[in-house]
Structure formats: C-alpha cells, structure tokens
Protein backbone atom coordinates (compact mmCIF):
# COMPACT_ATOMS: atom_id res chain seq x y z
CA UNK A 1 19.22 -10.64 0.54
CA UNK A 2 19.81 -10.20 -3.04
CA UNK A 3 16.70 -7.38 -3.17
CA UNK A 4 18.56 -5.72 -0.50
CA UNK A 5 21.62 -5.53 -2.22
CA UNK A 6 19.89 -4.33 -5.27
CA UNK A 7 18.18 -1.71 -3.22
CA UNK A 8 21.51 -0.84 -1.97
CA UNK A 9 22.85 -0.81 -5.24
CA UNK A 10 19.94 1.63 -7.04
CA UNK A 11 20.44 4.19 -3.91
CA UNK A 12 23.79 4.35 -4.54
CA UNK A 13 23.67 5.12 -8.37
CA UNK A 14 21.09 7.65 -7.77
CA UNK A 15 23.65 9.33 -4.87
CA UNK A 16 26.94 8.81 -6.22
CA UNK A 17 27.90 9.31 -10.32
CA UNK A 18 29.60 7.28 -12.43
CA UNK A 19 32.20 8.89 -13.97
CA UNK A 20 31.84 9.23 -17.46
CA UNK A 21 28.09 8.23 -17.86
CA UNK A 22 25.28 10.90 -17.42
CA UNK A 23 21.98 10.32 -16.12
CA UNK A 24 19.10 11.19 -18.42
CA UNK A 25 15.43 12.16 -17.10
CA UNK A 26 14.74 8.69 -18.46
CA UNK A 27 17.57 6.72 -17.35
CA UNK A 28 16.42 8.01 -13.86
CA UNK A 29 13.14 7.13 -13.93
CA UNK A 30 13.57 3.59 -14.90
CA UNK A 31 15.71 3.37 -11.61
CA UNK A 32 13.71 4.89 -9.30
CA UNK A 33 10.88 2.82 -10.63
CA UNK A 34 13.06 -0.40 -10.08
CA UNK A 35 13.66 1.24 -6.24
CA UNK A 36 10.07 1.31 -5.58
CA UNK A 37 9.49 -2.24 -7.65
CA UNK A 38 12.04 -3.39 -5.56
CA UNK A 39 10.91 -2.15 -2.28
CA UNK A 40 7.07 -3.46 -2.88
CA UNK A 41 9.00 -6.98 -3.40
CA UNK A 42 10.73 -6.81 -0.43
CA UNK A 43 7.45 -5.53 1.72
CA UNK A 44 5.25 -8.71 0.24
CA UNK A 45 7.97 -10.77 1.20
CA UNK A 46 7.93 -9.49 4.60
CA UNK A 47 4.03 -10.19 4.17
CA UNK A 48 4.44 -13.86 3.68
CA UNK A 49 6.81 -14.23 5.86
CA UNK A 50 5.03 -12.83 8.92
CA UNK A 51 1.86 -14.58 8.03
CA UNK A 52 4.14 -17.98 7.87
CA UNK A 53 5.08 -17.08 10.96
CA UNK A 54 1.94 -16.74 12.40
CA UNK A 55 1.31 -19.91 11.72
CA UNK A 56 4.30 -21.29 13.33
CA UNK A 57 4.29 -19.92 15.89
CA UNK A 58 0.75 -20.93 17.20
CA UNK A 59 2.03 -24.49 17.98
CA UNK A 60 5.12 -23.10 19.84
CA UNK A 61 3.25 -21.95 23.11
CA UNK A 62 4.33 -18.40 22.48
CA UNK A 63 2.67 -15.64 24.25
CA UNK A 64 -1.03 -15.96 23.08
CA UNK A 65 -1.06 -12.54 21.36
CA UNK A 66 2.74 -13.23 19.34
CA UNK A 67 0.53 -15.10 16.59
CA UNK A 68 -2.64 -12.44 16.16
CA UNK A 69 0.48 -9.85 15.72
CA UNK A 70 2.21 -11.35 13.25
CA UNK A 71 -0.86 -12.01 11.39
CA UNK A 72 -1.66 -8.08 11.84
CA UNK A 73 1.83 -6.93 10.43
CA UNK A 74 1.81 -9.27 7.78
CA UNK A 75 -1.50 -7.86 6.62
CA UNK A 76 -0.58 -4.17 7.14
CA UNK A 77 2.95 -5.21 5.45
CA UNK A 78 0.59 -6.45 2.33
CA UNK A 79 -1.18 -3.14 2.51
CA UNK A 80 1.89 -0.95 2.79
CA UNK A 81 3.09 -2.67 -0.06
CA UNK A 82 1.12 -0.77 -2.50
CA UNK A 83 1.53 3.12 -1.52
CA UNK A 84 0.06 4.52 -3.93
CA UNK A 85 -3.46 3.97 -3.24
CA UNK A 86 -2.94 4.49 0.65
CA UNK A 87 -2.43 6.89 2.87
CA UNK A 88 0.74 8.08 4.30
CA UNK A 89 -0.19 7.30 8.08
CA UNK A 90 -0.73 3.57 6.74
CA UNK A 91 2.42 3.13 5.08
CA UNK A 92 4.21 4.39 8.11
CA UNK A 93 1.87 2.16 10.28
CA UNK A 94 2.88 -1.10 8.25
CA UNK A 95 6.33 0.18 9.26
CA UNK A 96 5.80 0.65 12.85
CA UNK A 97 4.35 -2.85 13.44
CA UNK A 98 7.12 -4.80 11.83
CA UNK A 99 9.07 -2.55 13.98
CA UNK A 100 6.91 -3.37 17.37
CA UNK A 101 6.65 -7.20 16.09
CA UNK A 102 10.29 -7.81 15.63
CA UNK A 103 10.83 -6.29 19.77
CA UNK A 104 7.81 -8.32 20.68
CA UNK A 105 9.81 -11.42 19.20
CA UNK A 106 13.00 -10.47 20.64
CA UNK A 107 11.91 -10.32 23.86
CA UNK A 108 9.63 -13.80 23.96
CA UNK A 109 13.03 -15.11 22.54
CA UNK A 110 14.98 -13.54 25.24
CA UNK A 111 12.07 -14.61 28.01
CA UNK A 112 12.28 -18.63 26.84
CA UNK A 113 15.85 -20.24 28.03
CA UNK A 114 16.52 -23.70 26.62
C-alpha cells in the first residue's frame, strides 16, 4: 500500500502546485521517473503475487484453469513491467488479464459457499 500512496502522492504534485515552490525541467523529471520506478515496482509485485497464487491455488480444487491463469498474468504482469522494450498492445494486455483474472477469482469465490 505504501507504493500506492506514493503513486498517489507523485500524481498529485505533478497536477496540483505547491505554493511557493516551482517546478524545474529537472525537478520534474526526477518525479516522473520515480512514477514510472514506482509503477514497474508495483507491476512485479503483482507478478509475484499472481505466480504465488498460482501455486496456491492448485491444492484448493479451484476451477482447473484458475491456476494456468494466474500463472499467465503473472508472466504478462512481469513483461508489462518493463514498457519500454514492448509494445503498447502488450502493456495493455498485461493489464487486461489482471483485469479478467481478478473477475475470474471473484466469481470462483462467489461460486464456493462455506
């Protein structure tokens, strides 16, 4: 959470001034370079976690395809991670399935009463 709140906090400087304190060319491009530091943190993160969760959930008797997907967006989250040497439809397809896997995860929790 505290990435998060740091992301939150580097949009908002870049939106919003400070009164009294000007933004230099330089003084902006350290903080946009701490955004996107800060976002590839967050998206390797997500990478671990998904892949952990892979794991875990193979032993659970989840739906037999809830594991090979969270595997698949934890990869493409590892991938998305560095944008600069991919393409745009990949970045926006790391996005997608984290999107798609968190649903699919919703609704096998929703689906399984205890």
């Amino acid at each position: 959470m505290t990435l998060v709140g740091l992301v939150v906090v580097i949009t908002g400087r870049l939106v919003y001034p400070v009164i009294g304190i000007a933004m230099s060319d330089d003084s902006t491009a350290l903080i946009v370079s701490m955004l996107y530091g800060t976002l590839h943190c967050l998206q390797l993160f997500a990478a671990v976690g998904l892949i952990a969760l892979g794991f875990a959930l193979r032993d659970e008797g989840v739906w037999s395809r809830l594991p090979v997907a969270s595997f698949g967006a934890g990869g493409l989250q590892i991938l998305g991670a560095f944008p600069w040497p991919t393409p745009a439809w990949l970045n926006v397809t790391a996005t997608a399935a984290l999107l798609f896997w968190t649903i699919a995860v919703g609704l096998w929790l929703r689906t399984t009463r205890p």
